[in-house]
PDB file of N, CA and C in Angstrom:
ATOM      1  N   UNK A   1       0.811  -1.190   0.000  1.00  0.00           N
ATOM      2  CA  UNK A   1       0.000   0.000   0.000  1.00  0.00           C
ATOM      3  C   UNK A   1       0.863   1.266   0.000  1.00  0.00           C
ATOM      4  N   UNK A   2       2.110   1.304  -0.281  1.00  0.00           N
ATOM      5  CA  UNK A   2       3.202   2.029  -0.318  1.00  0.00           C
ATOM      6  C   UNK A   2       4.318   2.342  -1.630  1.00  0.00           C
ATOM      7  N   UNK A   3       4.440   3.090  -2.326  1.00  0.00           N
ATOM      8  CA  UNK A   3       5.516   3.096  -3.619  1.00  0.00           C
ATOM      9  C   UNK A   3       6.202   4.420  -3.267  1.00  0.00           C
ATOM     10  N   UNK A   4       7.305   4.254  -3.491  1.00  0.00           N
ATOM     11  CA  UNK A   4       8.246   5.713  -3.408  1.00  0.00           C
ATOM     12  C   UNK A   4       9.491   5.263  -4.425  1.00  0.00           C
ATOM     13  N   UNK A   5       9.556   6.334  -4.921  1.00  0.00           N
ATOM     14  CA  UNK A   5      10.953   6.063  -6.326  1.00  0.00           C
ATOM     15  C   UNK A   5      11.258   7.245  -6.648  1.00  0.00           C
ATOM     16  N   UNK A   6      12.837   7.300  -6.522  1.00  0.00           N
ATOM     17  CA  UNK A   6      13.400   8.660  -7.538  1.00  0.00           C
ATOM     18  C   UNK A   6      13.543   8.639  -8.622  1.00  0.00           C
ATOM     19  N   UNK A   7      13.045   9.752 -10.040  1.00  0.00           N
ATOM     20  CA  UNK A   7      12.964   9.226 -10.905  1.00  0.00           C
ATOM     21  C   UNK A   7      13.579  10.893 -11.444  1.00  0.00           C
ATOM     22  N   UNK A   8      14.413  10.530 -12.831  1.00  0.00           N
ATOM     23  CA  UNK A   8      14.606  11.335 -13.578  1.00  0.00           C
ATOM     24  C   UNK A   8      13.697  12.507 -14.763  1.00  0.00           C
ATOM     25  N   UNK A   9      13.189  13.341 -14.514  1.00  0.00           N
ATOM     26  CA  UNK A   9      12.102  14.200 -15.693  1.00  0.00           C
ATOM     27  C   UNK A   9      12.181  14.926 -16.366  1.00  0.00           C
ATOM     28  N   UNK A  10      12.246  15.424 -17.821  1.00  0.00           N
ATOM     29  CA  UNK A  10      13.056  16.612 -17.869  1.00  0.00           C
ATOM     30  C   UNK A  10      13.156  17.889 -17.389  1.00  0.00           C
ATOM     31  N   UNK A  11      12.387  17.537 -16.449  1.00  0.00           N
ATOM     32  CA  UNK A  11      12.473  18.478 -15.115  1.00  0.00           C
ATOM     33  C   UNK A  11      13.618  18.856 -14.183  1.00  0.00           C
ATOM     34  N   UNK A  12      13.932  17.967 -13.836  1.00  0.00           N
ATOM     35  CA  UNK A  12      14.762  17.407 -13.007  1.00  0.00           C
ATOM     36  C   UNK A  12      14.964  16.436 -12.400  1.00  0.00           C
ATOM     37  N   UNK A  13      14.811  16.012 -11.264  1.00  0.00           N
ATOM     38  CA  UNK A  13      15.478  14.717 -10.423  1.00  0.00           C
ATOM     39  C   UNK A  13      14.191  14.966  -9.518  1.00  0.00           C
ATOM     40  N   UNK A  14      13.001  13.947  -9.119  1.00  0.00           N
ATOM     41  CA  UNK A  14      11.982  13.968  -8.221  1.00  0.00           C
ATOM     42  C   UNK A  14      12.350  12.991  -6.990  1.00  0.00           C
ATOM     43  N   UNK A  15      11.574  12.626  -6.059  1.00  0.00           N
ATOM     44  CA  UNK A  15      11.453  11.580  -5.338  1.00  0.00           C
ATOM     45  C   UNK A  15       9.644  11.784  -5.455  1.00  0.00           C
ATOM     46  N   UNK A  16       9.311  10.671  -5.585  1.00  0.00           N
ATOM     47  CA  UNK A  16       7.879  10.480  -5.758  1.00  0.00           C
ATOM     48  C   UNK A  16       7.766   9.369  -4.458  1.00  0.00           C
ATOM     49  N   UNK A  17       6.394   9.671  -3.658  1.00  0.00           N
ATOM     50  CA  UNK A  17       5.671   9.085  -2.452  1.00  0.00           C
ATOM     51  C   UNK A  17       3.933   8.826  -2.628  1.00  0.00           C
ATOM     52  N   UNK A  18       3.789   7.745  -2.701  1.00  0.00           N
ATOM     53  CA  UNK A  18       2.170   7.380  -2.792  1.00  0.00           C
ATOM     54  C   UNK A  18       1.854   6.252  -2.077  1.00  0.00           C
ATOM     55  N   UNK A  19       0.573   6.848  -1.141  1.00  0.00           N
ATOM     56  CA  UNK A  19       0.425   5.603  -0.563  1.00  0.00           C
ATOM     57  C   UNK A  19      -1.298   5.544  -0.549  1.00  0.00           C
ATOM     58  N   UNK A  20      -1.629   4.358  -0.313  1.00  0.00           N
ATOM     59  CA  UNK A  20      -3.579   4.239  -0.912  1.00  0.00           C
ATOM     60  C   UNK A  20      -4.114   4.490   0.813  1.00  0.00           C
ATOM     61  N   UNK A  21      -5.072   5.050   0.205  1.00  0.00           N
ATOM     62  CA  UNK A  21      -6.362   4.895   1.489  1.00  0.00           C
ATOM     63  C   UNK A  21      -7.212   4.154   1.482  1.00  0.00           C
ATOM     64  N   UNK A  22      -6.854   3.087   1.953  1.00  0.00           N
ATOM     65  CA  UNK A  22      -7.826   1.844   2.634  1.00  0.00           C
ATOM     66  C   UNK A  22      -8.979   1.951   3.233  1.00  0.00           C
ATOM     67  N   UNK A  23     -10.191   1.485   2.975  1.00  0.00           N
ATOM     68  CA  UNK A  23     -11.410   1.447   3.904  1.00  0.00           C
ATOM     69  C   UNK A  23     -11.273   0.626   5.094  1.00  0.00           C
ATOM     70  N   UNK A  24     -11.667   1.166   6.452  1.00  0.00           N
ATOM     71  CA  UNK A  24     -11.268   0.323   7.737  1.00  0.00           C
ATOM     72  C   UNK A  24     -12.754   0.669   8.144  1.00  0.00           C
ATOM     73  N   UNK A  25     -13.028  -0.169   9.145  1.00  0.00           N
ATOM     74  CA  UNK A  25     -14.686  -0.628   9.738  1.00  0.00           C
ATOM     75  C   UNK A  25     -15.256   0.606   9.687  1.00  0.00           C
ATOM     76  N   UNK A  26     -14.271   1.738  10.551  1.00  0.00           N
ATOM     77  CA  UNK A  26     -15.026   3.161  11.318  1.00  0.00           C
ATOM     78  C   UNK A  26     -15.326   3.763   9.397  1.00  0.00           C
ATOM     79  N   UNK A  27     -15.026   3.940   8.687  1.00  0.00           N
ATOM     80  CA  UNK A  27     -15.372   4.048   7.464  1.00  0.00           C
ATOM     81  C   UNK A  27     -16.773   3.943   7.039  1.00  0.00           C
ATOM     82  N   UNK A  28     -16.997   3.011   7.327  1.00  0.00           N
ATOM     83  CA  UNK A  28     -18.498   2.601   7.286  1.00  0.00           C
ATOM     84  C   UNK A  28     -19.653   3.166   7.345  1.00  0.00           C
ATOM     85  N   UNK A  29     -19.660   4.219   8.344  1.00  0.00           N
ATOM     86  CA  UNK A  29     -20.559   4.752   8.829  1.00  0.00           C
ATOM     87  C   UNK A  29     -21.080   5.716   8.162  1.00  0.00           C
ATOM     88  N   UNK A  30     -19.828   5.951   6.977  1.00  0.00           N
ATOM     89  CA  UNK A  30     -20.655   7.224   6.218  1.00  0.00           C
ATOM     90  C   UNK A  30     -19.901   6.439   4.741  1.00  0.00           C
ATOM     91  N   UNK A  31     -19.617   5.584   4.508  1.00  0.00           N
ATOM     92  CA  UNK A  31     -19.519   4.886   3.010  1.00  0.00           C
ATOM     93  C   UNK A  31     -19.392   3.679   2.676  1.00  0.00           C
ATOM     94  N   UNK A  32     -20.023   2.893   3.411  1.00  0.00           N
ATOM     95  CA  UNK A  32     -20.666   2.025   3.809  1.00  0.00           C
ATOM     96  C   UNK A  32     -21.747   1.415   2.810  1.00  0.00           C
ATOM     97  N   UNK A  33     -22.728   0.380   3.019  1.00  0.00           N
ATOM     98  CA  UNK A  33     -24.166   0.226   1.611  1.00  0.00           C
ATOM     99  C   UNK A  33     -24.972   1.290   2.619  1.00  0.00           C
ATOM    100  N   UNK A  34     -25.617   1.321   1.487  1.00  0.00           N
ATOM    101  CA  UNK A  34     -26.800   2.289   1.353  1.00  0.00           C
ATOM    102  C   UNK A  34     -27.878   2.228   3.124  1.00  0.00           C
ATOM    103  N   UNK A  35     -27.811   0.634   3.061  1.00  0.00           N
ATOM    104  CA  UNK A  35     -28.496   0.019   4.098  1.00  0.00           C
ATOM    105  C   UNK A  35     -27.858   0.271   5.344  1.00  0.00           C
ATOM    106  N   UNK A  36     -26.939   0.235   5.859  1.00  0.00           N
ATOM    107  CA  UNK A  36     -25.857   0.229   6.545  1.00  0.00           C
ATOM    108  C   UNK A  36     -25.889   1.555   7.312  1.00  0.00           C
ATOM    109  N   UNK A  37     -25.835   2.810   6.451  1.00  0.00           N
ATOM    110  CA  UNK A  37     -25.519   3.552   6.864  1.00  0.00           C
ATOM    111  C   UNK A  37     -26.891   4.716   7.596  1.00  0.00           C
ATOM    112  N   UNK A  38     -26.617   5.057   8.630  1.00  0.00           N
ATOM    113  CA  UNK A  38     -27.776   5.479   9.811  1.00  0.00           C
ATOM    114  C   UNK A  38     -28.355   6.680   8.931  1.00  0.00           C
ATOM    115  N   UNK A  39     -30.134   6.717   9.461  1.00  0.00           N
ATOM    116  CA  UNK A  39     -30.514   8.200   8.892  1.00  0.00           C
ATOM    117  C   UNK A  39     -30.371   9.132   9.278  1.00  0.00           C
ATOM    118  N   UNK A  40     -29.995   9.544  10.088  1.00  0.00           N
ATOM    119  CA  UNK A  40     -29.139  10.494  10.237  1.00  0.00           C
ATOM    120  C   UNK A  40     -28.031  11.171  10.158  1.00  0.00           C
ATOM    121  N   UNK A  41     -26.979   9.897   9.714  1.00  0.00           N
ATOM    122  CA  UNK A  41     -25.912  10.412   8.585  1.00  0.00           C
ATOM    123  C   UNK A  41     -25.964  10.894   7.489  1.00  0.00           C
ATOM    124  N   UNK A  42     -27.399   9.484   6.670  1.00  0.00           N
ATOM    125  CA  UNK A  42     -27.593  10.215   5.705  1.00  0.00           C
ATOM    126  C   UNK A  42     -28.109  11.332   5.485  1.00  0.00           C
ATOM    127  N   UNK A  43     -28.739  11.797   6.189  1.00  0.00           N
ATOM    128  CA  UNK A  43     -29.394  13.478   6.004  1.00  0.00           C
ATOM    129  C   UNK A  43     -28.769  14.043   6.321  1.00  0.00           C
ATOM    130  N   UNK A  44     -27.707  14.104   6.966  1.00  0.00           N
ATOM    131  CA  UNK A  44     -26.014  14.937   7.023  1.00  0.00           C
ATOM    132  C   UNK A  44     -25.413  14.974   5.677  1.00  0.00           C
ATOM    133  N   UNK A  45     -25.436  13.992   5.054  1.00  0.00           N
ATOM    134  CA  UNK A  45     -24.953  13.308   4.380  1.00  0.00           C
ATOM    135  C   UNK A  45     -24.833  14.619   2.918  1.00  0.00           C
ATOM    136  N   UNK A  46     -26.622  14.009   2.802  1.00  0.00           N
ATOM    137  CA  UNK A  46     -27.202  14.752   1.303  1.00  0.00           C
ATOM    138  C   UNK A  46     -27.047  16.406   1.860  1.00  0.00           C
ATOM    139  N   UNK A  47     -27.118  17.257   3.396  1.00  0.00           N
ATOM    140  CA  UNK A  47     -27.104  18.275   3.429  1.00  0.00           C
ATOM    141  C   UNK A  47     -25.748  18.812   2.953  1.00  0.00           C
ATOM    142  N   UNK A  48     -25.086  18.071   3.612  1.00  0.00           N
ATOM    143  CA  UNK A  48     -23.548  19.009   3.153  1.00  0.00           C
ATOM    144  C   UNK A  48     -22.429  18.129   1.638  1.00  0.00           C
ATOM    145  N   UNK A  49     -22.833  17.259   1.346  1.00  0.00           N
ATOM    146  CA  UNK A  49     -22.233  16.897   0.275  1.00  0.00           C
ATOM    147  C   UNK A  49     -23.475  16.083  -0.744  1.00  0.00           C
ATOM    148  N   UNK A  50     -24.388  17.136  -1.589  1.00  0.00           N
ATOM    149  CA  UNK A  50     -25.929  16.392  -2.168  1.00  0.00           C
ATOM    150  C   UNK A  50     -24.994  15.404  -2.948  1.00  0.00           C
ATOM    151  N   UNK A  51     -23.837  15.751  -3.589  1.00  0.00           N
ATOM    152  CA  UNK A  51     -23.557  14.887  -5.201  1.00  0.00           C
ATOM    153  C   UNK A  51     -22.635  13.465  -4.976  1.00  0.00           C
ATOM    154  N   UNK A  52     -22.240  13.706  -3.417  1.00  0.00           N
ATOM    155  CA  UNK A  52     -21.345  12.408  -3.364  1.00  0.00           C
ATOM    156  C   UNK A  52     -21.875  11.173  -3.423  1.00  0.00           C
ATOM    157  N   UNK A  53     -21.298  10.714  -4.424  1.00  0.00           N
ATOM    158  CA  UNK A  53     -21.262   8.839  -4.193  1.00  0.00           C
ATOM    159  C   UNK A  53     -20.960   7.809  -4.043  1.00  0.00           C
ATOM    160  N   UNK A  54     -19.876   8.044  -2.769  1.00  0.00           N
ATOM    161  CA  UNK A  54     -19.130   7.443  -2.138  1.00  0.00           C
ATOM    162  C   UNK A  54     -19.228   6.555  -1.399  1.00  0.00           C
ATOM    163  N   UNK A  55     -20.317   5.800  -1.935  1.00  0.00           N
ATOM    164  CA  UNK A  55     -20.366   4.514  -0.522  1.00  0.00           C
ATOM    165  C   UNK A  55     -20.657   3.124  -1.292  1.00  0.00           C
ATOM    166  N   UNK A  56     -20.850   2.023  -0.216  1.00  0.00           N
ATOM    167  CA  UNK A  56     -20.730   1.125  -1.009  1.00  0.00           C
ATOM    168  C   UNK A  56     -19.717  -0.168  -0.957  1.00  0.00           C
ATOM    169  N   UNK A  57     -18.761   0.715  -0.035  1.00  0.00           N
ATOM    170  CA  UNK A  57     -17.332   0.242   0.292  1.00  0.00           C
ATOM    171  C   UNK A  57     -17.487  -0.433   1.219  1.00  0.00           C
ATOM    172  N   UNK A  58     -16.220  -1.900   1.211  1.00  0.00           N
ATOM    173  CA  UNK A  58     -16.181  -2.831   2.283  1.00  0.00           C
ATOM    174  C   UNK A  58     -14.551  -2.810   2.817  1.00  0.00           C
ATOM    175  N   UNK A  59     -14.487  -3.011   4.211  1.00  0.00           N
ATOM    176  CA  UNK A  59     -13.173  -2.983   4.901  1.00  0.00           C
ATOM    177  C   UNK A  59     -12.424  -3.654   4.198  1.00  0.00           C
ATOM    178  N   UNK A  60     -11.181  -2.612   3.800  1.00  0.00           N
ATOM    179  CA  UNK A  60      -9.807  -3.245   2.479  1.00  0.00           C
ATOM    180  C   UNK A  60     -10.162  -2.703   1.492  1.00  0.00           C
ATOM    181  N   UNK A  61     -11.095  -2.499   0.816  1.00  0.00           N
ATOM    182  CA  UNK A  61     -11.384  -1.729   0.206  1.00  0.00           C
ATOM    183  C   UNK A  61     -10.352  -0.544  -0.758  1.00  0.00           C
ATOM    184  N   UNK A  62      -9.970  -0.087  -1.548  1.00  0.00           N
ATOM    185  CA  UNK A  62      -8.867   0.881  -1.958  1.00  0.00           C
ATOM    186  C   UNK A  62      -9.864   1.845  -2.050  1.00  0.00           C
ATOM    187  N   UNK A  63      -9.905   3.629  -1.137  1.00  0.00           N
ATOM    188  CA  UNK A  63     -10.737   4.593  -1.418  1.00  0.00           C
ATOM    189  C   UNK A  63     -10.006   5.378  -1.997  1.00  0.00           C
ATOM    190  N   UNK A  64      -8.940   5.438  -2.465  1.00  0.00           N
ATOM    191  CA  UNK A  64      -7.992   6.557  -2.935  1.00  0.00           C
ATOM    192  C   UNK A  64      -6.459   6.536  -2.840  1.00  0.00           C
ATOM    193  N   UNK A  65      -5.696   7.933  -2.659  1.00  0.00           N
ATOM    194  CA  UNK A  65      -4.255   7.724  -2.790  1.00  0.00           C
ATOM    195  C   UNK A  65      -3.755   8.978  -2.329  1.00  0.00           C
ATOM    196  N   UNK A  66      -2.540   9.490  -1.619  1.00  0.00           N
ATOM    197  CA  UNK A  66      -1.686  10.211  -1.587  1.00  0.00           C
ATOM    198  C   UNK A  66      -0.608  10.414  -2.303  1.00  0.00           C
ATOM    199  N   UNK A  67      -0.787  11.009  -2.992  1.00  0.00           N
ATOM    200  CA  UNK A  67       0.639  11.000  -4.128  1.00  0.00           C
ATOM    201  C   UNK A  67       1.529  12.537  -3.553  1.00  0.00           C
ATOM    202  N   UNK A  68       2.899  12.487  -3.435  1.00  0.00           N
ATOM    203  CA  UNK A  68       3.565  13.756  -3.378  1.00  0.00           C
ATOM    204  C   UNK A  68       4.604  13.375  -4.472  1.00  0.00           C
ATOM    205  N   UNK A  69       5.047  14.791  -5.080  1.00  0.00           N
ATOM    206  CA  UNK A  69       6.278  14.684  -6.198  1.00  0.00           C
ATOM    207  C   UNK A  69       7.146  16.117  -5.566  1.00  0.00           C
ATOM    208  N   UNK A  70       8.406  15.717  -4.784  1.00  0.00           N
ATOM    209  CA  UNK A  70       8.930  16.551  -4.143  1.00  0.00           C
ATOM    210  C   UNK A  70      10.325  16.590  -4.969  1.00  0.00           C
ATOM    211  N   UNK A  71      10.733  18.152  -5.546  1.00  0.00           N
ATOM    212  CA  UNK A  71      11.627  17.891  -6.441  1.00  0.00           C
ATOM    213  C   UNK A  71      13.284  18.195  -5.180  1.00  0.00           C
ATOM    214  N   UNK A  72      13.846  17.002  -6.196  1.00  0.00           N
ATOM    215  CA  UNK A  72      15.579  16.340  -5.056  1.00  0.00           C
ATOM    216  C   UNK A  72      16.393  17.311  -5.862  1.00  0.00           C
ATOM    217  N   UNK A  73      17.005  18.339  -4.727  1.00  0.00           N
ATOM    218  CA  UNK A  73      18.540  19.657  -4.993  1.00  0.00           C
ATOM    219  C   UNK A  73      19.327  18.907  -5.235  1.00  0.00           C
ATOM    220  N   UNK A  74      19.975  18.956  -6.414  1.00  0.00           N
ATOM    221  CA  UNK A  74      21.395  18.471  -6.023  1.00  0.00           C
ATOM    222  C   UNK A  74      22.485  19.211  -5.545  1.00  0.00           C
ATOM    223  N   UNK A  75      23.507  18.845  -5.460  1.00  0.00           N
ATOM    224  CA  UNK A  75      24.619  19.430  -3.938  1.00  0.00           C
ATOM    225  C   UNK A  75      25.580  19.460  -5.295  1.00  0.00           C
TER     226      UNK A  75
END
């Protein structure tokens, strides 16, 4: 769930860092099935985010990623 590599661009010289965001139980509660998740989240839910459709997800799950591209000085 982890990759990091320095890589050459014609940029310059990077170090690249990415790592995934996993679904874990507490997750659930707001992306979760449809069924699952309490009404009162969901009407939290649709108030402050109407378009998301983010649920659905089971623990392990891959929800995403952190990627950084931090460019390496050379000396």
């Amino acid at each position: 769930m982890l990759y990091s590599e320095l890589t050459t661009e014609p940029g310059g010289k990077y170090f690249r860092f990415m790592k995934a965001i996993g679904v874990k139980p507490q997750c659930l509660t707001c992306h979760g099935s449809q069924s699952d998740i309490p009404e009162v989240v969901k009407t939290v839910l649709q108030e402050r985010y109407p378009h998301d459709q983010a649920i659905g997800y089971k623990p392990g799950d891959l929800r995403g990623a952190v990627s950084i591209k931090q460019p390496v000085n050379s000396m």
